[in-house]
PDB file of N, CA and C in Angstrom:
ATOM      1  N   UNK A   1     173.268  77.782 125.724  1.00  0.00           N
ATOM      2  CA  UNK A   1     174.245  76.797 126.151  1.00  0.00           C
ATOM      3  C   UNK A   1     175.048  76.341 124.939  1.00  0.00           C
ATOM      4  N   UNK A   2     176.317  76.416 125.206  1.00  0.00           N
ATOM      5  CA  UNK A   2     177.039  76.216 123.844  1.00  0.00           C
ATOM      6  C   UNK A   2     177.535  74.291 123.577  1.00  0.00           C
ATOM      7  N   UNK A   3     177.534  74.315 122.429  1.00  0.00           N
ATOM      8  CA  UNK A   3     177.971  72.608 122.676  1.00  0.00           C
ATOM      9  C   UNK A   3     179.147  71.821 123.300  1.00  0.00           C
ATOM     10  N   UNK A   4     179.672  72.651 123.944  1.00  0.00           N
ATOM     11  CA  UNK A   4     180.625  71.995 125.097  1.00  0.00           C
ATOM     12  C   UNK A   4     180.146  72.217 126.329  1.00  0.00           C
ATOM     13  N   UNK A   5     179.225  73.192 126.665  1.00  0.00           N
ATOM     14  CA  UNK A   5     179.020  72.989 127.979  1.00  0.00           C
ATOM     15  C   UNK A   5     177.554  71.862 127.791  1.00  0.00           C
ATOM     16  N   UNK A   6     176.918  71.430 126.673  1.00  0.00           N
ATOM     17  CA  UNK A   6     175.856  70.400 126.415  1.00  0.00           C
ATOM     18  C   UNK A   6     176.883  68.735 126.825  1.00  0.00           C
ATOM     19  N   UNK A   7     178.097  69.250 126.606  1.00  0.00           N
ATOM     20  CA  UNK A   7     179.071  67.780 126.232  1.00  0.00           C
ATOM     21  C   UNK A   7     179.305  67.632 127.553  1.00  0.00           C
ATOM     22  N   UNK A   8     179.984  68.532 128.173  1.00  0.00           N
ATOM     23  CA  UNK A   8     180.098  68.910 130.066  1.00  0.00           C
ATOM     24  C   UNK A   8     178.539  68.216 130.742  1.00  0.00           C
ATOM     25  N   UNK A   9     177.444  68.983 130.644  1.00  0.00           N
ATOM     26  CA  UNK A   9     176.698  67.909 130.954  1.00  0.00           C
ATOM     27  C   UNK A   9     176.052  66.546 130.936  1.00  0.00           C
ATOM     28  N   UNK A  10     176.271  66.209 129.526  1.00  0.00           N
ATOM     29  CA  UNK A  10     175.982  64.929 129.511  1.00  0.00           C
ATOM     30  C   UNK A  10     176.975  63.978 129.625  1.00  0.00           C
ATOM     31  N   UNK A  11     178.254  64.342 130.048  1.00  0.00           N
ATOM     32  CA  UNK A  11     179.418  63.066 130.444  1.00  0.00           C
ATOM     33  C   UNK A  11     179.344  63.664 132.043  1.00  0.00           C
ATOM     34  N   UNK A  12     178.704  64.539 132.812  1.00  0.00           N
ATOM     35  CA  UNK A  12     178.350  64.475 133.912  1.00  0.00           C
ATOM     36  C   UNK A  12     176.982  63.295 134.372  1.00  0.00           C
ATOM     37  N   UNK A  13     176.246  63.604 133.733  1.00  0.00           N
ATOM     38  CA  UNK A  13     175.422  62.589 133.791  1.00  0.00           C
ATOM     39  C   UNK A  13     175.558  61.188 133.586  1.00  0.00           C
ATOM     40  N   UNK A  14     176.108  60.880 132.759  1.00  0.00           N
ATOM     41  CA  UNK A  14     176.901  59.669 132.531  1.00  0.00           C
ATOM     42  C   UNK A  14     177.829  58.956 133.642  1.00  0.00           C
ATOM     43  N   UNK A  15     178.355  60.259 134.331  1.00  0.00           N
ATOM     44  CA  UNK A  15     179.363  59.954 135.417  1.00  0.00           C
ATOM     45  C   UNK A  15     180.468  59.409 134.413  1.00  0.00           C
ATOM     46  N   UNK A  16     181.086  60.157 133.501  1.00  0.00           N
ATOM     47  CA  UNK A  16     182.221  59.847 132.756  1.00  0.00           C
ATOM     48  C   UNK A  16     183.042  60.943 133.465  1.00  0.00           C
ATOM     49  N   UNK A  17     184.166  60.889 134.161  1.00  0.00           N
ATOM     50  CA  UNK A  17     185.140  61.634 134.666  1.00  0.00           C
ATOM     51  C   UNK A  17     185.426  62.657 133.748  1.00  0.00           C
ATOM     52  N   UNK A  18     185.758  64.325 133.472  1.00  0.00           N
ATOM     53  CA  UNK A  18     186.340  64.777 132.570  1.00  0.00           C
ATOM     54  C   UNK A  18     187.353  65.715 133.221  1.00  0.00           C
ATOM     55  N   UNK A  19     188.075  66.830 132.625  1.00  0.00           N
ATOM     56  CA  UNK A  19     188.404  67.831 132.651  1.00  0.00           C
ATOM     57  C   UNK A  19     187.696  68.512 131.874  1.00  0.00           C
ATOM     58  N   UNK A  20     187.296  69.477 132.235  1.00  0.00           N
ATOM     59  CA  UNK A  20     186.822  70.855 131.061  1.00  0.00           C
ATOM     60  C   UNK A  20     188.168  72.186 131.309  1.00  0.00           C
ATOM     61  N   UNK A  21     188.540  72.318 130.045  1.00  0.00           N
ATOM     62  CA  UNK A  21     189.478  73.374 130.543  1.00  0.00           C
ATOM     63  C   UNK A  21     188.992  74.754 129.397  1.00  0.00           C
ATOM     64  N   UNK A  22     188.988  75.413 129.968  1.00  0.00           N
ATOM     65  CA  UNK A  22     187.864  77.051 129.309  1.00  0.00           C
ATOM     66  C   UNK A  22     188.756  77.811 128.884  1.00  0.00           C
ATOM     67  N   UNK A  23     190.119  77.604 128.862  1.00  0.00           N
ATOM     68  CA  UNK A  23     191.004  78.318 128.732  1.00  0.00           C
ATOM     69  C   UNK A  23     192.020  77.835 127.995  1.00  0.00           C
ATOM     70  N   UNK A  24     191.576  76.884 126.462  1.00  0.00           N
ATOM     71  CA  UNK A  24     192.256  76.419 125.377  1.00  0.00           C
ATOM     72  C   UNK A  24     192.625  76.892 123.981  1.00  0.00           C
ATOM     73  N   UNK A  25     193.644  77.385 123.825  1.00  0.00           N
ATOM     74  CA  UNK A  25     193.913  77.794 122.439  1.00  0.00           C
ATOM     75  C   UNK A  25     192.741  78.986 122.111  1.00  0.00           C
ATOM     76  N   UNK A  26     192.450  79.806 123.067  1.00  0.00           N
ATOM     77  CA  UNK A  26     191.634  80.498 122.518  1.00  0.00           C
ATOM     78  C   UNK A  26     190.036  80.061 122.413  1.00  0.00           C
ATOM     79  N   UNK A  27     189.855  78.438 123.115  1.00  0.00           N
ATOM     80  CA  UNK A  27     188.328  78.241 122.889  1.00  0.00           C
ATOM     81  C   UNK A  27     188.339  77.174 124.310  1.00  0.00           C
ATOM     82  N   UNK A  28     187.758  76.032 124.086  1.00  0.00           N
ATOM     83  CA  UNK A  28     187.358  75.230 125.383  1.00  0.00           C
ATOM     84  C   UNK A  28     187.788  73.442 124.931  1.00  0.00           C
ATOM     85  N   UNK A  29     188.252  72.452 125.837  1.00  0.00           N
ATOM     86  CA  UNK A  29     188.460  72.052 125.503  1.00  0.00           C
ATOM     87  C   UNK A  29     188.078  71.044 126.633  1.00  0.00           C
ATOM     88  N   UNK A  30     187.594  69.346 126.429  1.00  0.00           N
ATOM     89  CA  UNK A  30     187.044  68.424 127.219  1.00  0.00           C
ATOM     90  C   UNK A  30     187.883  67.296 127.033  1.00  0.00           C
ATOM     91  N   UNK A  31     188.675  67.043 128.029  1.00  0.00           N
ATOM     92  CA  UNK A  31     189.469  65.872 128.050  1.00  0.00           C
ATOM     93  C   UNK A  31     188.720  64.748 129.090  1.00  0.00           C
ATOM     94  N   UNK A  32     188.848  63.413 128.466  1.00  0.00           N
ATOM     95  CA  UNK A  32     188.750  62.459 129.412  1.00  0.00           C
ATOM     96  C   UNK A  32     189.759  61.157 129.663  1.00  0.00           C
ATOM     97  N   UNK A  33     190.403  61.748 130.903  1.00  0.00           N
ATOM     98  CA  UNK A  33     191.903  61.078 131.445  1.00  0.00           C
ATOM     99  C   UNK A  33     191.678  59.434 131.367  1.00  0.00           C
ATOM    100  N   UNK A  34     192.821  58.703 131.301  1.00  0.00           N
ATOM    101  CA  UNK A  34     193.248  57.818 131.915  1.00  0.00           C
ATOM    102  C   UNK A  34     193.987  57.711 132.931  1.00  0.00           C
ATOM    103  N   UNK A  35     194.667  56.907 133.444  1.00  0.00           N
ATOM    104  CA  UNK A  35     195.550  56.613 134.301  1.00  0.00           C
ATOM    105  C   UNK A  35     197.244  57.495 133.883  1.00  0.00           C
ATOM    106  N   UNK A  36     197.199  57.159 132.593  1.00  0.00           N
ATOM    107  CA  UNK A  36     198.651  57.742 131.678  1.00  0.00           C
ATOM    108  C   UNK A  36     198.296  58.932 130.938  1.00  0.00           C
ATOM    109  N   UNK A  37     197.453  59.031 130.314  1.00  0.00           N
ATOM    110  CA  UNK A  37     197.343  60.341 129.529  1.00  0.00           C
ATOM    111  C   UNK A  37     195.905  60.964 129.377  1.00  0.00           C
ATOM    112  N   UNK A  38     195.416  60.040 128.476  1.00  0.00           N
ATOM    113  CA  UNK A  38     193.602  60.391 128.275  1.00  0.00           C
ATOM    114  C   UNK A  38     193.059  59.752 126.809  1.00  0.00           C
ATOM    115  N   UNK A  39     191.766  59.227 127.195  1.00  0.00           N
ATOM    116  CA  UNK A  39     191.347  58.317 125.836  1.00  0.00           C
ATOM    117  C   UNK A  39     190.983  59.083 125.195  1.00  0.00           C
ATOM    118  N   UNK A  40     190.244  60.170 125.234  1.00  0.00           N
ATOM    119  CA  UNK A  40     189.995  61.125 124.225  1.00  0.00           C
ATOM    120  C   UNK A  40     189.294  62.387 124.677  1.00  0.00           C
ATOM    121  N   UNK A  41     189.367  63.290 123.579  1.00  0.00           N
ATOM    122  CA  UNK A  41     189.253  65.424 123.873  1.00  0.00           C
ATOM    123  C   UNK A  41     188.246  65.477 123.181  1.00  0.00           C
ATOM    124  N   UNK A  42     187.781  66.784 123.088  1.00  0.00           N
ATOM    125  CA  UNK A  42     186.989  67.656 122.454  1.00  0.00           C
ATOM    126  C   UNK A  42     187.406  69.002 122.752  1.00  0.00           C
ATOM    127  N   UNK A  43     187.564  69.316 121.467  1.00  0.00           N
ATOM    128  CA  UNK A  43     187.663  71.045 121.530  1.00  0.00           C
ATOM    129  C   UNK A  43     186.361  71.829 120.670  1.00  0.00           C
ATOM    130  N   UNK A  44     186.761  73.047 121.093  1.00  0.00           N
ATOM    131  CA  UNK A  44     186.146  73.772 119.813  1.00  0.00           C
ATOM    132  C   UNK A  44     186.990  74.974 120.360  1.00  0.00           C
ATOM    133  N   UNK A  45     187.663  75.230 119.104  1.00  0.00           N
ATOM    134  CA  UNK A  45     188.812  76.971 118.888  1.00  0.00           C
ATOM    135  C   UNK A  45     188.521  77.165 118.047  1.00  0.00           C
ATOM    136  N   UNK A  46     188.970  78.680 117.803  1.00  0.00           N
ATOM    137  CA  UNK A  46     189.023  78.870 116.241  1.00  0.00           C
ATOM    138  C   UNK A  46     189.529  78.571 115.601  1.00  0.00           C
ATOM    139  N   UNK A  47     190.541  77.468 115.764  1.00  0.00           N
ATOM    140  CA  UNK A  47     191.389  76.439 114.730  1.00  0.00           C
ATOM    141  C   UNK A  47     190.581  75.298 114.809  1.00  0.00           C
ATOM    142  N   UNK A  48     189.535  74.636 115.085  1.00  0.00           N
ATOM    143  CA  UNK A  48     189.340  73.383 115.051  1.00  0.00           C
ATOM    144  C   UNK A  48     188.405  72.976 113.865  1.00  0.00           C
ATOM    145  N   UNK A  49     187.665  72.246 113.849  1.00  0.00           N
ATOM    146  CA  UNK A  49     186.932  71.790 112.092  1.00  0.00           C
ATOM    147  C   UNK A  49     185.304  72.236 112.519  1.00  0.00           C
ATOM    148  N   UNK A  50     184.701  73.246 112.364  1.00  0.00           N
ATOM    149  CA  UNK A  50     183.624  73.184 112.835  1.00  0.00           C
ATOM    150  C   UNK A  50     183.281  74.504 114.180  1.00  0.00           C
ATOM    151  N   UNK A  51     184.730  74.492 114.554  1.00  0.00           N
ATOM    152  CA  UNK A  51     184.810  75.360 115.916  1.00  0.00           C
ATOM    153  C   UNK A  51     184.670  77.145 115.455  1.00  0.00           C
ATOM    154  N   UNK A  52     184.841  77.373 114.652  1.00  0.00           N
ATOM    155  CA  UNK A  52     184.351  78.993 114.080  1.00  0.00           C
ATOM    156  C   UNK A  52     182.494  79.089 114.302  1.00  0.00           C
ATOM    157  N   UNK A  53     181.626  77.864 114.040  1.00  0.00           N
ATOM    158  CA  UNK A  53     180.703  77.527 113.801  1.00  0.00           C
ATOM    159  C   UNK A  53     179.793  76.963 115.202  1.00  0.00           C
ATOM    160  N   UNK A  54     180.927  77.034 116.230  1.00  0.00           N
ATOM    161  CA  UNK A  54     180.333  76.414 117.683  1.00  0.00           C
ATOM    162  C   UNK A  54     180.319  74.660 117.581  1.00  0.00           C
ATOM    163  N   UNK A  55     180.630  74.205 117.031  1.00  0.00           N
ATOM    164  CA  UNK A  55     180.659  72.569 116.996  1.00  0.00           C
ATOM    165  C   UNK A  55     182.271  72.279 117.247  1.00  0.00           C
ATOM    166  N   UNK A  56     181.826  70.597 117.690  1.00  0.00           N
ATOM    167  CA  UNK A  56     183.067  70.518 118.157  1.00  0.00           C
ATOM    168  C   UNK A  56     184.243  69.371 117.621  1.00  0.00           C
ATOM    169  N   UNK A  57     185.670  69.305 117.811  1.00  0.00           N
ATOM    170  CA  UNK A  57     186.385  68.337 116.770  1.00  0.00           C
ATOM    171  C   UNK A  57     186.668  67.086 118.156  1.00  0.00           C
ATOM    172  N   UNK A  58     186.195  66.127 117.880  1.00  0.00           N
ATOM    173  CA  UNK A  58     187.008  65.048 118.256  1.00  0.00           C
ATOM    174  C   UNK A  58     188.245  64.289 117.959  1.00  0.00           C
ATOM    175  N   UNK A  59     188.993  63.676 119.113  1.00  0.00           N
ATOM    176  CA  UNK A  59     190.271  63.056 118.676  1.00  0.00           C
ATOM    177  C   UNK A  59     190.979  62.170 119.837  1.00  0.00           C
ATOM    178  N   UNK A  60     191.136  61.032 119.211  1.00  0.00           N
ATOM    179  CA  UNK A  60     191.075  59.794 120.012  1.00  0.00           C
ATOM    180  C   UNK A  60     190.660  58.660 119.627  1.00  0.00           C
ATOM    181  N   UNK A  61     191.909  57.756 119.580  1.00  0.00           N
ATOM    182  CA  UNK A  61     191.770  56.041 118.814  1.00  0.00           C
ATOM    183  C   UNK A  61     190.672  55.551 119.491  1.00  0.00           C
ATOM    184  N   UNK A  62     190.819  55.832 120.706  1.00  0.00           N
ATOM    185  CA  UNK A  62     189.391  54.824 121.800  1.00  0.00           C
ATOM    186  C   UNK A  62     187.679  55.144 121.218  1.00  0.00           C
ATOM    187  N   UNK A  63     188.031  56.205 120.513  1.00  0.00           N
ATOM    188  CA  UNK A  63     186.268  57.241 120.203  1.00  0.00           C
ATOM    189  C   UNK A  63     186.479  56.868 119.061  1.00  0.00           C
ATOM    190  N   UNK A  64     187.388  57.369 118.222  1.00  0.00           N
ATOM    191  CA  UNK A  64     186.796  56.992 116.759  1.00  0.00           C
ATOM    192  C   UNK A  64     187.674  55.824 115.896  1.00  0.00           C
ATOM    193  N   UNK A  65     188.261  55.118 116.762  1.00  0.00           N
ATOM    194  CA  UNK A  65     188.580  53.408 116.024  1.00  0.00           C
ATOM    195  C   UNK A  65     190.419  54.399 114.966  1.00  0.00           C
ATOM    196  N   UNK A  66     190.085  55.017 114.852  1.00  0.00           N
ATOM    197  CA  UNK A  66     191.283  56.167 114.035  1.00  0.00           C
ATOM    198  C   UNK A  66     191.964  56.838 114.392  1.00  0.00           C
ATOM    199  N   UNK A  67     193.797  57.363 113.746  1.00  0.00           N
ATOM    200  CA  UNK A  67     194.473  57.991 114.225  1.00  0.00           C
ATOM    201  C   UNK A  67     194.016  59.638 114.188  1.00  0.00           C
ATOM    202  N   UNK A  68     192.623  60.076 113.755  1.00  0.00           N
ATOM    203  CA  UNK A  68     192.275  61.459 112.906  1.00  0.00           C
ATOM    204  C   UNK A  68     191.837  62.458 113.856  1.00  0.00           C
ATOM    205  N   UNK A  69     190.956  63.058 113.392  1.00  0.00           N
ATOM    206  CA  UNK A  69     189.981  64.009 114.277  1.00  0.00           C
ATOM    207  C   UNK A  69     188.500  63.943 113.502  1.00  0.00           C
ATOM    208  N   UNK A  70     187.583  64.140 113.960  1.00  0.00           N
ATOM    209  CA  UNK A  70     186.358  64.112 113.392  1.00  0.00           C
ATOM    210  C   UNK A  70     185.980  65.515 114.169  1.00  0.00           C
ATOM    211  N   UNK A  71     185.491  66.267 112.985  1.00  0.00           N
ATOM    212  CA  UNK A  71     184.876  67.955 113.145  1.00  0.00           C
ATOM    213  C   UNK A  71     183.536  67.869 112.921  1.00  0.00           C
ATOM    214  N   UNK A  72     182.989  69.457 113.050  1.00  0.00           N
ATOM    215  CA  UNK A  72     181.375  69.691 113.015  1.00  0.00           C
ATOM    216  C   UNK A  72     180.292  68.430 113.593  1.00  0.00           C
ATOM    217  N   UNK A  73     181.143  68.551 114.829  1.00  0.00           N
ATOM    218  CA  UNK A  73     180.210  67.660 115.687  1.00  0.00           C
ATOM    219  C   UNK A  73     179.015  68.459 116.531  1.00  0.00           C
ATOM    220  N   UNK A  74     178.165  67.916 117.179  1.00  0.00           N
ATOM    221  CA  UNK A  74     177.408  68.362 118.048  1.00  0.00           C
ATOM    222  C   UNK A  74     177.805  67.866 119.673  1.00  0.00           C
ATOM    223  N   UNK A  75     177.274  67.927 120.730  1.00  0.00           N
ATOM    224  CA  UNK A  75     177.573  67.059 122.228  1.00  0.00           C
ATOM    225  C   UNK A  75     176.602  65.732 121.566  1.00  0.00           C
ATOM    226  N   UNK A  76     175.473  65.919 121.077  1.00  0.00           N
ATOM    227  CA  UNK A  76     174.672  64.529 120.780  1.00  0.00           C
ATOM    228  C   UNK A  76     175.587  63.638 119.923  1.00  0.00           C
ATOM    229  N   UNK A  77     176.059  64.052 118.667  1.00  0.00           N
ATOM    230  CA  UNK A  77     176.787  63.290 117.739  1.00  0.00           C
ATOM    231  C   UNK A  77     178.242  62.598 118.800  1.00  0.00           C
ATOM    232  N   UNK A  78     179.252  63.364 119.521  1.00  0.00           N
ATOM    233  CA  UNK A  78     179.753  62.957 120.700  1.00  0.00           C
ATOM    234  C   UNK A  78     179.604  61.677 121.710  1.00  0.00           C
ATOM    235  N   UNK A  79     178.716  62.036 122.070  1.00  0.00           N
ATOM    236  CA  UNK A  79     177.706  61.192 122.911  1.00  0.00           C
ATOM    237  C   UNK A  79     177.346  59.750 122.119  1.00  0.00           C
ATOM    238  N   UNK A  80     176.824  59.919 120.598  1.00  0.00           N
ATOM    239  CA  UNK A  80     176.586  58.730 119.579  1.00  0.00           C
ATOM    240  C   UNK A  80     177.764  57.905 119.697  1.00  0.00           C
ATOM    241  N   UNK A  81     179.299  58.640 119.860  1.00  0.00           N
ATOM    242  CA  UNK A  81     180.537  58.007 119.331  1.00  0.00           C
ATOM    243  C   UNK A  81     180.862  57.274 120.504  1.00  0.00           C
ATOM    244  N   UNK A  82     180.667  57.703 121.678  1.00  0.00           N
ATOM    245  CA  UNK A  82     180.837  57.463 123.182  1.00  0.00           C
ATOM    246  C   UNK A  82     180.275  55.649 122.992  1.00  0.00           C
ATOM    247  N   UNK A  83     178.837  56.044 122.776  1.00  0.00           N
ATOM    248  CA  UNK A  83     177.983  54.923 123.322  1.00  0.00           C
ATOM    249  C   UNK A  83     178.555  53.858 122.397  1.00  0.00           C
ATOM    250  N   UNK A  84     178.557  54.131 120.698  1.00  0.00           N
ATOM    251  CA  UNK A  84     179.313  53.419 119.845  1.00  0.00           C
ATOM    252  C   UNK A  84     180.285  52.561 120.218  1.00  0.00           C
ATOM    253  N   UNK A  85     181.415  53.489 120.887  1.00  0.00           N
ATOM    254  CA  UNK A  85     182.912  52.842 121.049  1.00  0.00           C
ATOM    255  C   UNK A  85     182.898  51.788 121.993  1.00  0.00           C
ATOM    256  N   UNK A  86     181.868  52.257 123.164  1.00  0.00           N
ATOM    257  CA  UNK A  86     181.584  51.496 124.546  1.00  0.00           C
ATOM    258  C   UNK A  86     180.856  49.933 124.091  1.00  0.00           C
ATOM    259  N   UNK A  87     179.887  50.375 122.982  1.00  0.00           N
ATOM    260  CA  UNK A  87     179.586  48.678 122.544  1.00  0.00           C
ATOM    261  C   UNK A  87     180.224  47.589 121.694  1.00  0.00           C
ATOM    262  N   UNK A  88     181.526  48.617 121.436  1.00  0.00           N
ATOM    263  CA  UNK A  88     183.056  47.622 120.810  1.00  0.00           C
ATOM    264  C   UNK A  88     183.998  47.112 121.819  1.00  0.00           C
ATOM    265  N   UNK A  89     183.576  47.800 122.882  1.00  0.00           N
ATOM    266  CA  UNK A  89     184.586  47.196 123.859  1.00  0.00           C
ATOM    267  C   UNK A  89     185.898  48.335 124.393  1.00  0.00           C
ATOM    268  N   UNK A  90     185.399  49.529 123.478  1.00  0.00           N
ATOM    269  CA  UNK A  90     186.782  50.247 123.432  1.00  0.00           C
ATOM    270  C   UNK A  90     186.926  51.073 124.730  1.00  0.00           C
ATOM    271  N   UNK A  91     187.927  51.305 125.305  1.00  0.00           N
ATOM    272  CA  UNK A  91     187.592  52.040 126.687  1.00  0.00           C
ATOM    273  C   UNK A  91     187.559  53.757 126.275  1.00  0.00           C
ATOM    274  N   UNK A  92     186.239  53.851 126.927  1.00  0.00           N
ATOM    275  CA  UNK A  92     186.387  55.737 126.870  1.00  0.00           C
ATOM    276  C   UNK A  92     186.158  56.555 128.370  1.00  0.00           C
ATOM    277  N   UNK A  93     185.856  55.273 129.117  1.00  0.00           N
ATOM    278  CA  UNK A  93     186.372  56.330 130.379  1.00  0.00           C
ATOM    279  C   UNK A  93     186.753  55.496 131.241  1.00  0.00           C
TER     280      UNK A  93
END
């Protein structure tokens, strides 16, 4: 099981709404919508920080407080940022 389909299940479990789209830039990519656009993605391509390696890049002010991306993630480390953001108040789903 690769670490996006680990990320796919545990924001299923969560009951966090996503898109998974399998067919990104060459790799996979996990969006979770808002109403207007979406609070925050996960990819892993072969362009992403970590994604040659199977880990995945995050990106999204609501997840990581920053305009950046954070790479060589895992779905657990993900999941850490999730629960994180959620006890600041920040909306992630």
């Amino acid at each position: 099981m690769t670490e996006m389909d680990k990320l796919d299940a545990m924001l299923t479990e969560k009951g966090i709404a996503h898109i998974y789209d399998r067919a990104f830039q060459g790799g996979v990519q996990i969006i979770v919508p808002d109403a207007q656009k979406w609070y925050w993605d996960a990819v892993c391509t072969p362009y992403s920080y970590g994604g040659k390696a199977g880990y995945l890049e995050a990106m999204g002010i609501n997840l990581l407080c920053h305009c950046g991306v954070e790479g060589w993630l895992t779905a657990e480390a993900v999941m850490i940022l999730v629960d994180a953001a959620e006890k600041l108040g920040r909306k992630v789903r």
